[in-house]
N, C-alpha and C. Protein backbone atom coordinates (compact mmCIF):
# COMPACT_ATOMS: atom_id res chain seq x y z
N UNK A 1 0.82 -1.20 0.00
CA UNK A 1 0.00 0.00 0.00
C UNK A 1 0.87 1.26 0.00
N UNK A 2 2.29 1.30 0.46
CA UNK A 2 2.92 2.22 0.97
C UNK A 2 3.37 2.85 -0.63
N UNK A 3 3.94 1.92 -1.12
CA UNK A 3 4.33 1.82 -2.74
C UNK A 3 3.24 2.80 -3.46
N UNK A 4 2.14 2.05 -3.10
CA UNK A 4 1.19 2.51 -4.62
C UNK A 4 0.58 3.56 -4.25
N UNK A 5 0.72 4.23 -3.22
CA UNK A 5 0.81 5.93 -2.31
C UNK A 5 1.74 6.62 -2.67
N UNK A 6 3.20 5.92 -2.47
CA UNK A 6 3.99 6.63 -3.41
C UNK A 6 4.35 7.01 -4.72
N UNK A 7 4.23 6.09 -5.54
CA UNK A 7 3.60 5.92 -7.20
C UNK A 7 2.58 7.23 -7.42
N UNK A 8 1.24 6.75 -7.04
CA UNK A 8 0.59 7.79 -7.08
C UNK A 8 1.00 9.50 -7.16
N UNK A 9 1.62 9.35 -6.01
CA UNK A 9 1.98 10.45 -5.53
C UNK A 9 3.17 11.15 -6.34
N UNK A 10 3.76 10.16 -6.97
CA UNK A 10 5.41 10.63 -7.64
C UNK A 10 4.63 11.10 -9.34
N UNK A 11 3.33 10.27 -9.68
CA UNK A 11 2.84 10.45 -10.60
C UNK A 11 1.86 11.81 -10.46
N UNK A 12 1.40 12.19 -9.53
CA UNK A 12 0.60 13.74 -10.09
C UNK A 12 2.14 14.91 -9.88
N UNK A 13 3.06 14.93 -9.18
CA UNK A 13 4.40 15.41 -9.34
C UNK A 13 4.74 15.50 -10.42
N UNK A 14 4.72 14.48 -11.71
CA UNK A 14 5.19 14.08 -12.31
C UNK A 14 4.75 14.72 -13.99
N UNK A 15 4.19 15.58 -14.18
CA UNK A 15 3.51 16.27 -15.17
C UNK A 15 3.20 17.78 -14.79
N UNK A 16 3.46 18.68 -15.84
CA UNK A 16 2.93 20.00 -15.46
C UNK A 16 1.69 19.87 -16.35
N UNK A 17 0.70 20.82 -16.82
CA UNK A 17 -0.27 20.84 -17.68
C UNK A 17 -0.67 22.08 -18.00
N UNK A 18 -1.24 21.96 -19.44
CA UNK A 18 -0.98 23.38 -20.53
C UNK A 18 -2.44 22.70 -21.59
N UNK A 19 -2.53 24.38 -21.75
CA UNK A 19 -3.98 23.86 -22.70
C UNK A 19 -3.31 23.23 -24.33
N UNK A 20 -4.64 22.16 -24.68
CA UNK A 20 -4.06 21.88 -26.13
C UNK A 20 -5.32 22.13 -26.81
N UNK A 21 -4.88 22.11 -27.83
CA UNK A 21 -6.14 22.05 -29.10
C UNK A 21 -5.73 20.59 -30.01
N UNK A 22 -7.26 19.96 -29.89
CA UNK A 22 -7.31 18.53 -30.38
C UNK A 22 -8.44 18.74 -31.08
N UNK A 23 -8.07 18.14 -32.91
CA UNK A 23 -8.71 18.27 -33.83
C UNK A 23 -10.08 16.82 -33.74
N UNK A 24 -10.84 16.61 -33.55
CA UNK A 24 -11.64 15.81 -33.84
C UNK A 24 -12.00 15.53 -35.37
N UNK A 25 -11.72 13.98 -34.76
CA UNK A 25 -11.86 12.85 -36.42
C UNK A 25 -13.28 13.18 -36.80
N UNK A 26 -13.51 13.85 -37.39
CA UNK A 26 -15.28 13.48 -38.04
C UNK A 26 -15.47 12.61 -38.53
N UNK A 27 -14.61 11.97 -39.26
CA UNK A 27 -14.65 10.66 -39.99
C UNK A 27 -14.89 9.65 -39.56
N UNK A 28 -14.84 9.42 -37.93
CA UNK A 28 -15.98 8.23 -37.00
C UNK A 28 -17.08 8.36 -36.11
N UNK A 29 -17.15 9.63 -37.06
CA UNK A 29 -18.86 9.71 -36.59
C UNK A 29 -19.90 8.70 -37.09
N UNK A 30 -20.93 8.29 -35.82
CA UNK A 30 -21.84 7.17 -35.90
C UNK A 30 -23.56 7.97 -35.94
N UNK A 31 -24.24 7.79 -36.39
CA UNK A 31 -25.48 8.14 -36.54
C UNK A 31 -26.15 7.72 -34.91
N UNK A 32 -27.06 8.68 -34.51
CA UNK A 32 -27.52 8.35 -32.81
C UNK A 32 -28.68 9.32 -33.52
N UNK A 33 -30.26 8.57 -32.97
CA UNK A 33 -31.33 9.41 -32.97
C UNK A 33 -32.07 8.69 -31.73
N UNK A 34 -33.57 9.22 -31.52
CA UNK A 34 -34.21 8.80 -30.72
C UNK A 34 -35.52 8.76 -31.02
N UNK A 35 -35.93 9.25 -32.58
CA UNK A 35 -37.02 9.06 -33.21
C UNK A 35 -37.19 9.38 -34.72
N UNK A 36 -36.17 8.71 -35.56
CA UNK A 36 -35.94 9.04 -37.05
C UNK A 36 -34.68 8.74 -37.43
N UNK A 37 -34.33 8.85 -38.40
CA UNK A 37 -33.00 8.33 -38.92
C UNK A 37 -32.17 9.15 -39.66
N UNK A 38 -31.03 8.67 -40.01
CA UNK A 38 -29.82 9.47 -41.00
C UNK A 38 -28.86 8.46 -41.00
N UNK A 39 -27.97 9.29 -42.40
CA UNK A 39 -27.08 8.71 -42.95
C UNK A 39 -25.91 9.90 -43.44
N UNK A 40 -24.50 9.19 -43.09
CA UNK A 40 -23.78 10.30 -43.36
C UNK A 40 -23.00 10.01 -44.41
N UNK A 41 -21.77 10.91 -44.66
CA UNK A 41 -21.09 11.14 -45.57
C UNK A 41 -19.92 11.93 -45.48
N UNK A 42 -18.52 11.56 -45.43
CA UNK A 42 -17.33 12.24 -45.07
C UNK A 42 -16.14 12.40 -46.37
N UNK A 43 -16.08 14.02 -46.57
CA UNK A 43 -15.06 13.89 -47.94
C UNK A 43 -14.82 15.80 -47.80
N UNK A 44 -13.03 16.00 -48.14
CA UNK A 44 -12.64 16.83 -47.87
C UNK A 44 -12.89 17.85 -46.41
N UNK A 45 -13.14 17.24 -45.68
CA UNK A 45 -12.51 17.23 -44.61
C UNK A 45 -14.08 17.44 -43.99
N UNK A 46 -15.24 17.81 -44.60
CA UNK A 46 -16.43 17.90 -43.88
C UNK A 46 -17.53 16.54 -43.69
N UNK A 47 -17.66 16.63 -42.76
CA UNK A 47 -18.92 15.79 -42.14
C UNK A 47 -20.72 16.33 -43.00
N UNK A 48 -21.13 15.35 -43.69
CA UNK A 48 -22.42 15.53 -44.08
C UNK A 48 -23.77 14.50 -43.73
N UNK A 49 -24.29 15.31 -43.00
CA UNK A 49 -25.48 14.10 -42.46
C UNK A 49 -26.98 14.68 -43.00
N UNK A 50 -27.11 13.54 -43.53
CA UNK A 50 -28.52 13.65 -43.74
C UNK A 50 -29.56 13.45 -42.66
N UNK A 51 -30.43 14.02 -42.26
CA UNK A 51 -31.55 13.49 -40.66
C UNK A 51 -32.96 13.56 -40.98
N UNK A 52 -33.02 12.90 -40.35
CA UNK A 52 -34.62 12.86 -40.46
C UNK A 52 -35.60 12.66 -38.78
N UNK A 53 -36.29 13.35 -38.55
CA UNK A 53 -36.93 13.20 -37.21
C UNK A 53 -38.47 13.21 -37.45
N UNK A 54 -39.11 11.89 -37.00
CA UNK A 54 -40.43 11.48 -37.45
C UNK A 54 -41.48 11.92 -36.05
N UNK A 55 -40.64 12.57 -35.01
CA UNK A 55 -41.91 12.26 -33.52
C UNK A 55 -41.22 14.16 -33.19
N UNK A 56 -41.73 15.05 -33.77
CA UNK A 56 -41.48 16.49 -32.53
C UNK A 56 -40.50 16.11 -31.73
N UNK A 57 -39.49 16.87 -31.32
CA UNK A 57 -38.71 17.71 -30.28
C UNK A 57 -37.93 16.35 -30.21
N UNK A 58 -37.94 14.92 -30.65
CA UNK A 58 -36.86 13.84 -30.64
C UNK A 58 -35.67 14.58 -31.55
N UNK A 59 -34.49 13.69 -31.61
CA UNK A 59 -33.45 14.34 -32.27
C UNK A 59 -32.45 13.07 -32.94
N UNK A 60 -31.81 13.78 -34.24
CA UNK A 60 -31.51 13.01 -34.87
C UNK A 60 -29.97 13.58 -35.41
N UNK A 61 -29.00 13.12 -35.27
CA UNK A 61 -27.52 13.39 -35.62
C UNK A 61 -26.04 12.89 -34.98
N UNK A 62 -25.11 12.94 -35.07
CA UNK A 62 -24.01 11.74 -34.70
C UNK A 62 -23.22 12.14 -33.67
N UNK A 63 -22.44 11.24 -33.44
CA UNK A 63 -21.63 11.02 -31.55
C UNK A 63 -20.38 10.86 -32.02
N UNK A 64 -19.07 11.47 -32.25
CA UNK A 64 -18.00 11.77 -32.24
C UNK A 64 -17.20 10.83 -31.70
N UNK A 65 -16.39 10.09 -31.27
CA UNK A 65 -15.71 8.95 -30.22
C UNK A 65 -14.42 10.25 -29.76
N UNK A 66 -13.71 10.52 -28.55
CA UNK A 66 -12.87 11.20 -28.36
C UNK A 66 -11.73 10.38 -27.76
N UNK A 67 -12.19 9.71 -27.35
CA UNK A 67 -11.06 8.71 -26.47
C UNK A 67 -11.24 8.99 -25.20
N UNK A 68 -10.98 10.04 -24.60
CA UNK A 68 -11.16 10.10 -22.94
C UNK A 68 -10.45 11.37 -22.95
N UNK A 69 -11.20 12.30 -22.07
CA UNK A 69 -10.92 13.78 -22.54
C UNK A 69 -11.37 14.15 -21.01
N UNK A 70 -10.39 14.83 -20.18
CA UNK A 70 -10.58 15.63 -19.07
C UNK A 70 -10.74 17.06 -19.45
N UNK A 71 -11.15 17.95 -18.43
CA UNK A 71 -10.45 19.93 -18.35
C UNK A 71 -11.24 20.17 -19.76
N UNK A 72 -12.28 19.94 -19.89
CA UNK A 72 -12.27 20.45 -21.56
C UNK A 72 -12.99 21.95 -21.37
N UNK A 73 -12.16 22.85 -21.69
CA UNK A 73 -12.20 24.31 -21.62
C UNK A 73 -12.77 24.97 -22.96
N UNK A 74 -12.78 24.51 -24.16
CA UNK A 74 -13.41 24.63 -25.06
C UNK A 74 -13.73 23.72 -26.25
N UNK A 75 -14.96 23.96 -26.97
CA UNK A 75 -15.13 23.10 -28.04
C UNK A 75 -15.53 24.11 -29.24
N UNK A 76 -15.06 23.88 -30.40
CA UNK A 76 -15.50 24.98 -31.56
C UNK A 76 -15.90 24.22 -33.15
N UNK A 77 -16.84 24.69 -33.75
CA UNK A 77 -17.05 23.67 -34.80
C UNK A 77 -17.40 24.69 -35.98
N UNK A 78 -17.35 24.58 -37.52
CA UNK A 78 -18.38 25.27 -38.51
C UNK A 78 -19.29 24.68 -38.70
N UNK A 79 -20.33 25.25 -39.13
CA UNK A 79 -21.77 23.98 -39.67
C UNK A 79 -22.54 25.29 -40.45
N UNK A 80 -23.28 24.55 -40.75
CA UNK A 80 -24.68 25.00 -42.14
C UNK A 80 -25.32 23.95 -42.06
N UNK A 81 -26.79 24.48 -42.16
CA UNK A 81 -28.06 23.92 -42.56
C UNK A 81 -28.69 24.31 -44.08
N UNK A 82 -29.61 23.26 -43.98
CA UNK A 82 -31.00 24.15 -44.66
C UNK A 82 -32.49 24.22 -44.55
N UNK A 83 -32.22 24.50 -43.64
CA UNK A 83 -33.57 23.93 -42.98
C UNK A 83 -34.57 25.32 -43.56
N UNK A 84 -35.71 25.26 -44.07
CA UNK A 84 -36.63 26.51 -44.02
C UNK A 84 -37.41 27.17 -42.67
N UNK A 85 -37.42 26.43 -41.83
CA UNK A 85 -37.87 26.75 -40.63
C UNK A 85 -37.08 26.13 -39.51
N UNK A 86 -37.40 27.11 -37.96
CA UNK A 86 -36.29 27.26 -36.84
C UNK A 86 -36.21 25.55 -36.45
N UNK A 87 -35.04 25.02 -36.55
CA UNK A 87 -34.62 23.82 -35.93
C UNK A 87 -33.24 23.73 -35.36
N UNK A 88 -33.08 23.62 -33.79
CA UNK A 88 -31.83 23.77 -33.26
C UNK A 88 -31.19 22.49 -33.10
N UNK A 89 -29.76 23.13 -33.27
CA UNK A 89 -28.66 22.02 -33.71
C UNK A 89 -27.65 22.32 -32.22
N UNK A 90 -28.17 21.08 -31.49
CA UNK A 90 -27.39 20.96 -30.29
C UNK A 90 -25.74 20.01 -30.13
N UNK A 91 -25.09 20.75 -29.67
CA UNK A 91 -23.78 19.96 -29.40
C UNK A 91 -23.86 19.92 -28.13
N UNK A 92 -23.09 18.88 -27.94
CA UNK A 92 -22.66 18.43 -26.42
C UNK A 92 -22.01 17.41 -26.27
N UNK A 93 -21.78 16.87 -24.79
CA UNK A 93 -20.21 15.67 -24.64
C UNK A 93 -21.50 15.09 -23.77
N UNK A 94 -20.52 13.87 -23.83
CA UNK A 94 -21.27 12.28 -23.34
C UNK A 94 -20.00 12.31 -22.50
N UNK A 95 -20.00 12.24 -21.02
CA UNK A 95 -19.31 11.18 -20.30
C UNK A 95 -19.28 9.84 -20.45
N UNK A 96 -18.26 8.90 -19.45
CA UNK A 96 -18.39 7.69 -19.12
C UNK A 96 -19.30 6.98 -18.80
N UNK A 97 -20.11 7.84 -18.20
CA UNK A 97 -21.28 7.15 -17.41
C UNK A 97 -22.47 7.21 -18.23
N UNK A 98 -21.93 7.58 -19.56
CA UNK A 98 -23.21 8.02 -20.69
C UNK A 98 -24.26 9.07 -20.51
N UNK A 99 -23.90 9.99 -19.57
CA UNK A 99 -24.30 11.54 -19.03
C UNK A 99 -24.28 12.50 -20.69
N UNK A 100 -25.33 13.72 -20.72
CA UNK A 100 -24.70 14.10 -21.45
C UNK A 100 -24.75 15.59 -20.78
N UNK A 101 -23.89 16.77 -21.37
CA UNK A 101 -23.32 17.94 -21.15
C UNK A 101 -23.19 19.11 -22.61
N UNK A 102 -24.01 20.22 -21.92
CA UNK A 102 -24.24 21.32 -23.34
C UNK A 102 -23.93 22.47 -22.50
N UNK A 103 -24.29 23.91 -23.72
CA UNK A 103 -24.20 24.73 -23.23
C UNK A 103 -25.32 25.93 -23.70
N UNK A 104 -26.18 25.73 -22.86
CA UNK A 104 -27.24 26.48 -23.47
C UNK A 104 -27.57 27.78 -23.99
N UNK A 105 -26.58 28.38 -23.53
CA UNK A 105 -26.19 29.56 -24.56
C UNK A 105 -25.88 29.96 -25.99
N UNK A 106 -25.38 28.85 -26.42
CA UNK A 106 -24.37 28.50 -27.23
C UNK A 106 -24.91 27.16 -28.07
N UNK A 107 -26.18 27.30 -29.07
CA UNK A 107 -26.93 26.26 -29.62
C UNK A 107 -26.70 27.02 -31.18
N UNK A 108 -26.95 25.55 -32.33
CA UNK A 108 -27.06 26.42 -33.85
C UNK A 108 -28.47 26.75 -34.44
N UNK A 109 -28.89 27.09 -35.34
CA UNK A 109 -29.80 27.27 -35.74
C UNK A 109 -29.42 26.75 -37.69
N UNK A 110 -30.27 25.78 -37.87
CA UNK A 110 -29.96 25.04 -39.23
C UNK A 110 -30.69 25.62 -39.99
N UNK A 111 -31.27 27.31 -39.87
CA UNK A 111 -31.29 28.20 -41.30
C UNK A 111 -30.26 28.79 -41.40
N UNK A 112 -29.04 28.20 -41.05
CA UNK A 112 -27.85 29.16 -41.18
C UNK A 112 -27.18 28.23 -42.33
N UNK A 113 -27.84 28.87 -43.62
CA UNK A 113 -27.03 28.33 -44.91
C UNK A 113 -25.46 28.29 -45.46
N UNK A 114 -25.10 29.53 -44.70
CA UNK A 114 -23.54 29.48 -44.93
C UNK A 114 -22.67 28.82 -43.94
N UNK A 115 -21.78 28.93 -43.68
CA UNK A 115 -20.87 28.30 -42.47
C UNK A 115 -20.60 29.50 -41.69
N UNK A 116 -21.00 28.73 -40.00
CA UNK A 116 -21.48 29.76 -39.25
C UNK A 116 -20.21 28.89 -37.88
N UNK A 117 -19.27 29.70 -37.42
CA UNK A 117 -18.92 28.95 -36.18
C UNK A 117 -19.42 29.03 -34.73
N UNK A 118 -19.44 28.17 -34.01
CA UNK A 118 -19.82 27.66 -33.08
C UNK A 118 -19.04 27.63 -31.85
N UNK A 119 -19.19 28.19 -30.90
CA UNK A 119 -17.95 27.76 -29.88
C UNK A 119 -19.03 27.83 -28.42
N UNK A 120 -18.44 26.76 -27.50
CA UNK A 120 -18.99 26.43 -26.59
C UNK A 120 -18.43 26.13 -24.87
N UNK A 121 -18.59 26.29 -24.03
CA UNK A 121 -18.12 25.35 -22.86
C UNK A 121 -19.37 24.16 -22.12
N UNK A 122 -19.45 23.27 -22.63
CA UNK A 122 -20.45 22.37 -22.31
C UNK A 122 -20.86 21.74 -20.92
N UNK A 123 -20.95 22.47 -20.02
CA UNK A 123 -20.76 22.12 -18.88
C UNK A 123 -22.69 22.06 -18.05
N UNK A 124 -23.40 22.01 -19.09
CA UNK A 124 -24.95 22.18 -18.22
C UNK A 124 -24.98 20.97 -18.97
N UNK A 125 -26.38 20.34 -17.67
CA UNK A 125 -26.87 19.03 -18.16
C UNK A 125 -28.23 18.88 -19.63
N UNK A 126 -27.62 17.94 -20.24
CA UNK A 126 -28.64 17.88 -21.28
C UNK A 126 -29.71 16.55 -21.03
N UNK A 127 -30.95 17.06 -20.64
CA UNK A 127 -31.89 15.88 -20.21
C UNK A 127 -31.73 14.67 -19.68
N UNK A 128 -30.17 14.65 -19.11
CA UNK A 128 -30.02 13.42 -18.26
C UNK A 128 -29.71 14.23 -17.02
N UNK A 129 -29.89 13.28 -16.27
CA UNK A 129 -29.81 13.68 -14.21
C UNK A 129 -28.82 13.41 -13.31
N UNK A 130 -27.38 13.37 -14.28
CA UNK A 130 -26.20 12.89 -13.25
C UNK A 130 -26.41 13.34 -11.65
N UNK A 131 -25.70 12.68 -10.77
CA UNK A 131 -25.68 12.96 -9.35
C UNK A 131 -24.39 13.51 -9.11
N UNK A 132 -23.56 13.89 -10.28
CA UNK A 132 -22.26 14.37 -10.15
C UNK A 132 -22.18 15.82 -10.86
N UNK A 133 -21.29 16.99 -10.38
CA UNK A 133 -20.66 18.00 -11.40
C UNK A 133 -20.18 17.51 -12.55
N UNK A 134 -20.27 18.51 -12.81
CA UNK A 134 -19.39 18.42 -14.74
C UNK A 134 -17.98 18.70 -14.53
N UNK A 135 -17.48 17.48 -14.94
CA UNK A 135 -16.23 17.35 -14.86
C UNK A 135 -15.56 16.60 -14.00
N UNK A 136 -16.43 15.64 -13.42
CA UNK A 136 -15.83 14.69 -12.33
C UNK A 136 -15.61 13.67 -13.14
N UNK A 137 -16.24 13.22 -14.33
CA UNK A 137 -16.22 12.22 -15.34
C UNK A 137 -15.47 12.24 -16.54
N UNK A 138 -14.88 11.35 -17.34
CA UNK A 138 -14.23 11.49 -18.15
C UNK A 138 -15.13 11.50 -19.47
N UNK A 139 -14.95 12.14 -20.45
CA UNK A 139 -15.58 12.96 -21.42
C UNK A 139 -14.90 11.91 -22.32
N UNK A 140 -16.14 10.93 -23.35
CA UNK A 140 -15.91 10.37 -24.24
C UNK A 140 -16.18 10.16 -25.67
N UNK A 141 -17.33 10.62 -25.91
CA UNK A 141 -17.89 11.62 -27.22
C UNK A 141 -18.15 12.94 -27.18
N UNK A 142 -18.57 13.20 -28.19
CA UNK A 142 -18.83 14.20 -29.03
C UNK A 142 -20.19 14.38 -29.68
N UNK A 143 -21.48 14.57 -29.30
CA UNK A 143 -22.13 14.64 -30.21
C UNK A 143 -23.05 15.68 -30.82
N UNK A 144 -23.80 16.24 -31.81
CA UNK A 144 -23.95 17.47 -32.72
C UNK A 144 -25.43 16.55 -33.07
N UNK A 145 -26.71 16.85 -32.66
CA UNK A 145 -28.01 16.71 -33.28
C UNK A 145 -28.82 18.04 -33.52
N UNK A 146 -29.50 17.54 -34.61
CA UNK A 146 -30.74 18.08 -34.74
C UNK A 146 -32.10 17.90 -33.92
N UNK A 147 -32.67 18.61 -33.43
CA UNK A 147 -33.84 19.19 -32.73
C UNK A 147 -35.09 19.79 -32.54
N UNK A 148 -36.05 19.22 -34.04
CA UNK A 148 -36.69 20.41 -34.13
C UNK A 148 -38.20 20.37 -33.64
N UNK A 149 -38.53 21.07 -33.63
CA UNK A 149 -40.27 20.95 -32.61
C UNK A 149 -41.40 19.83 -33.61
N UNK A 150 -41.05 20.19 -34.81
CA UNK A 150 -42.15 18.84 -35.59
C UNK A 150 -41.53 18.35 -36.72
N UNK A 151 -42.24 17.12 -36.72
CA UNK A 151 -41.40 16.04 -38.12
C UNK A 151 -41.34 16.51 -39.07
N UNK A 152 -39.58 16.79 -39.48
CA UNK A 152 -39.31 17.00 -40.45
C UNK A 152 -37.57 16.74 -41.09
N UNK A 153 -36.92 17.32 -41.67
CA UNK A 153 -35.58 16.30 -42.41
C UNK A 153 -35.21 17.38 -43.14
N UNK A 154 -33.57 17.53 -42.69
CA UNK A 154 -32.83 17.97 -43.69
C UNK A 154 -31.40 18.04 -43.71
N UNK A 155 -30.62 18.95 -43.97
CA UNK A 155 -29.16 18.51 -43.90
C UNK A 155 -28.20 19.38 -43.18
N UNK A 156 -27.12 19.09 -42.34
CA UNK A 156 -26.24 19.46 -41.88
C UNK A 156 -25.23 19.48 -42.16
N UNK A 157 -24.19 20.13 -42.35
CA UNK A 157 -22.48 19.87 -42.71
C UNK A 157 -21.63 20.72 -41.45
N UNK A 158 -20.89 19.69 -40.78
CA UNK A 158 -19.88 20.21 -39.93
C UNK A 158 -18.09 19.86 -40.72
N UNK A 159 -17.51 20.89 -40.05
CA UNK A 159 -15.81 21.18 -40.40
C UNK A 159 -15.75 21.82 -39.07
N UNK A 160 -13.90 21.71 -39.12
CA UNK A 160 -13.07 22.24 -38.01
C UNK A 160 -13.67 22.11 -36.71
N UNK A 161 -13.41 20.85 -36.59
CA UNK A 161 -14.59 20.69 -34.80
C UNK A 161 -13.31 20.35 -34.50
N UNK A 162 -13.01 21.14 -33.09
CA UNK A 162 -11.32 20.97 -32.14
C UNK A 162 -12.01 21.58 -30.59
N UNK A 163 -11.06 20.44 -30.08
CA UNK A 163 -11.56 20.63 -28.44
C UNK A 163 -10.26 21.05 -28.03
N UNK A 164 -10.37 22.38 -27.47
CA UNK A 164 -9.56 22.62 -25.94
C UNK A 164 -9.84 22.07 -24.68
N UNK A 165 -8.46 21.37 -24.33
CA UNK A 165 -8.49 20.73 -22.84
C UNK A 165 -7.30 20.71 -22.41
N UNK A 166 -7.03 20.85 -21.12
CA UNK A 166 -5.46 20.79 -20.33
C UNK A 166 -5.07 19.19 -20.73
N UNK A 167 -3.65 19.54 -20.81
CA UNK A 167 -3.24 18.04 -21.23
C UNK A 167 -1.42 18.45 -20.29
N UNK A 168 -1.23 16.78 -20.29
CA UNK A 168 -0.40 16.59 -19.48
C UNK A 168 1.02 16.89 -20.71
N UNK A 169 1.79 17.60 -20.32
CA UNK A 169 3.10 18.31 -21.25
C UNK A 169 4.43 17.46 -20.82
N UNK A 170 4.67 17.35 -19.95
CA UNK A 170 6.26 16.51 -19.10
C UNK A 170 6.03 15.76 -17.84
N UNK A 171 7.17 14.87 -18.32
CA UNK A 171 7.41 13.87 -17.09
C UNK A 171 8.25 13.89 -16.54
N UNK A 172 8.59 13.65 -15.17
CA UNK A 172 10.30 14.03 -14.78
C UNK A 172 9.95 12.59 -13.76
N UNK A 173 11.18 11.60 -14.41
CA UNK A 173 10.89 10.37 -13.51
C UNK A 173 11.99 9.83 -12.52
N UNK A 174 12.20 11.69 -12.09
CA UNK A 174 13.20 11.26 -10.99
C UNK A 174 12.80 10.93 -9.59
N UNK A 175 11.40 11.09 -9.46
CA UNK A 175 10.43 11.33 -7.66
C UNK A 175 10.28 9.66 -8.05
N UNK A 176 9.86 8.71 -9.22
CA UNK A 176 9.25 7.30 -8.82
C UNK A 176 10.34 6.38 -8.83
N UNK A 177 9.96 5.24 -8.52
CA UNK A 177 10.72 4.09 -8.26
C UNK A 177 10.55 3.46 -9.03
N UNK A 178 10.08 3.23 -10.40
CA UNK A 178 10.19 2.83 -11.47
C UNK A 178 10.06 4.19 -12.63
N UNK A 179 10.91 3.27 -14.01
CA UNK A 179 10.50 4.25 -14.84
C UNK A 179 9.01 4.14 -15.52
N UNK A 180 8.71 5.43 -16.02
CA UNK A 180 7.45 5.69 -16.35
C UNK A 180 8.08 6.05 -18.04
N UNK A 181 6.42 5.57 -18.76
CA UNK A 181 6.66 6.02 -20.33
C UNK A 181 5.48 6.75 -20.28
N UNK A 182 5.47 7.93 -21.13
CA UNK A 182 4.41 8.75 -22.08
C UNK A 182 3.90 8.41 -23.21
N UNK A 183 2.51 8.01 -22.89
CA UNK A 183 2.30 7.46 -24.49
C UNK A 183 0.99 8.26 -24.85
N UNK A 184 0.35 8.68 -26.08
CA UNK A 184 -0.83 9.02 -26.38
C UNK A 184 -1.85 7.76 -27.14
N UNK A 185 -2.65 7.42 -26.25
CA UNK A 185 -3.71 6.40 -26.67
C UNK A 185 -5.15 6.79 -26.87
N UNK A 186 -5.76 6.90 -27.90
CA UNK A 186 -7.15 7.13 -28.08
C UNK A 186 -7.64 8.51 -27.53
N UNK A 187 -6.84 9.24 -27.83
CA UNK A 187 -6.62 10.77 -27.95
C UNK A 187 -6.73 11.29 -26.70
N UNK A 188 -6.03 10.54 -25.81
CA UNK A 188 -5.51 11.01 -23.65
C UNK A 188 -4.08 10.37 -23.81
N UNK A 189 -3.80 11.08 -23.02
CA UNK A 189 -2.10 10.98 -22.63
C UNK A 189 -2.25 9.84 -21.18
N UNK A 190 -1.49 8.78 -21.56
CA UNK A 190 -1.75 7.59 -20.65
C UNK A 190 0.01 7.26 -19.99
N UNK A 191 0.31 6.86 -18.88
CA UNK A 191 1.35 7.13 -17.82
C UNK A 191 1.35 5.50 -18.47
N UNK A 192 2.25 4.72 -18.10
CA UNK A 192 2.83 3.71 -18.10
C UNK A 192 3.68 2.86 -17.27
N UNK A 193 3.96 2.83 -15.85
CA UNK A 193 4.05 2.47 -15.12
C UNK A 193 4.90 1.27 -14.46
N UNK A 194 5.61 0.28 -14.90
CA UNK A 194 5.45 -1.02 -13.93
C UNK A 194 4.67 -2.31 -14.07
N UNK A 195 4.11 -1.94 -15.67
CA UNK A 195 3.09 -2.85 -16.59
C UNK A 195 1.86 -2.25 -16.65
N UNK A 196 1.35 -1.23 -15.55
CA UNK A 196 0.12 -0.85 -15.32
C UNK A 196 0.28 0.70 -16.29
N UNK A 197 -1.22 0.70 -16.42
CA UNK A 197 -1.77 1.93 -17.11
C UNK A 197 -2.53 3.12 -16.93
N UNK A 198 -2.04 4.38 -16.28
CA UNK A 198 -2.97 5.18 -15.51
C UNK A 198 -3.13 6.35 -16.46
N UNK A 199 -4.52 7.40 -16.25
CA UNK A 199 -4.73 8.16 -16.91
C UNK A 199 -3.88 9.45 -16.42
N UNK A 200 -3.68 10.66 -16.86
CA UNK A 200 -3.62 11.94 -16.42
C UNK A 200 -3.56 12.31 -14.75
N UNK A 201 -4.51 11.72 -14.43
CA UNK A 201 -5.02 12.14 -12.89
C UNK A 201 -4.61 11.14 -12.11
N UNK A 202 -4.00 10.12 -12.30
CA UNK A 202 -3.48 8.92 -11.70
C UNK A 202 -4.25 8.39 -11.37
N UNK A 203 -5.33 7.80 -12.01
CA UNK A 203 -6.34 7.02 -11.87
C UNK A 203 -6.09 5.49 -12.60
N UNK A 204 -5.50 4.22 -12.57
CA UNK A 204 -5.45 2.95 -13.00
C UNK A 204 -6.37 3.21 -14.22
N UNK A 205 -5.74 2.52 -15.15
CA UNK A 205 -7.02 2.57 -16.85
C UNK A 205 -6.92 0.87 -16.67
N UNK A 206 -8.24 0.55 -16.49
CA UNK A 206 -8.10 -1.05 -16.56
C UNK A 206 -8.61 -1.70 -18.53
């Protein structure tokens, strides 16, 4: 026990942290609705989804994969619609616990035919009821739907979606008793240990 107190301990020592900007893959975006469907389409660097929402105020558009994302201090995206009438285009993050997180200030509107940017801090709850703050959880998608009050379908295109979040910069592995490696796995900076695998915060990644 004394060890893995000290470990611990040599490991939050063991990193300073500095904001980064991390480009999100659009290109594994998955289709997620809750009453209608879509289909996408990825080429020169933009995301194109087609949606369709058959039941009012359900929503229809895709979930980003991030890998595991702490500190996220900002998120920024372009998009265009065409919608002829008001239908809001919500972003927000999915925790671990499959929570999700928006910012209600900060929603699109898909009569915005040209490319319109977006920037956000997603930290209010979106129709789920965590028992936790924002930010006690690790942040694992990404997702961008459509929203609109009655059944109807049309199209979205997102570019340049990049998240700001503190990320771990240096290691100095003179405080532990073993050496430690830096590696980047599934877009988090993961400690290496002694065979074992911990995140950022010295939390074990099993």
């Amino acid at each position: 026990m004394k060890k893995s107190i000290l470990l611990i301990a040599a490991m939050f020592a063991a990193f300073t942290v500095s904001a980064k900007e991390i480009t999100v893959d659009l290109s594994k975006a998955e289709v997620v609705t809750t009453g209608g469907s879509g289909t996408l389409s990825f080429a020169s660097n933009e995301l194109t989804v087609n949606w369709e929402v058959t039941v009012g105020w359900e929503v229809t558009g895709v979930e980003i994969p991030l890998g595991s994302l702490t500190n996220i201090t900002n998120i920024s995206f372009d998009y265009q619609g065409n919608s002829t009438e008001e239908v809001a285009l919500i972003p927000y993050v999915r925790d671990e616990e499959g929570n999700r997180w928006f910012d209600s200030n900060n929603m699109g509107d898909l009569r915005n035919s040209s490319w319109t940017t977006l920037s956000l801090v997603p930290s209010e709850k979106l129709w789920d009821a965590p028992a936790y703050p924002y930010g006690e959880k690790n942040i694992v998608k990404l997702g961008i739907i459509a929203n609109p009050e009655n059944p109807t379908s049309g199209i979205f295109k997102i570019r340049n979606a990049k998240i700001t979040a503190d990320w771990p910069t240096s290691i100095d592995n003179t405080a532990s008793e073993v050496k430690a490696i830096k590696t980047i796995k599934d877009g988090q900076m993961v400690i290496v240990r002694d065979g074992k695998s911990y995140n950022a915060l010295g939390a074990e990644m099993k």
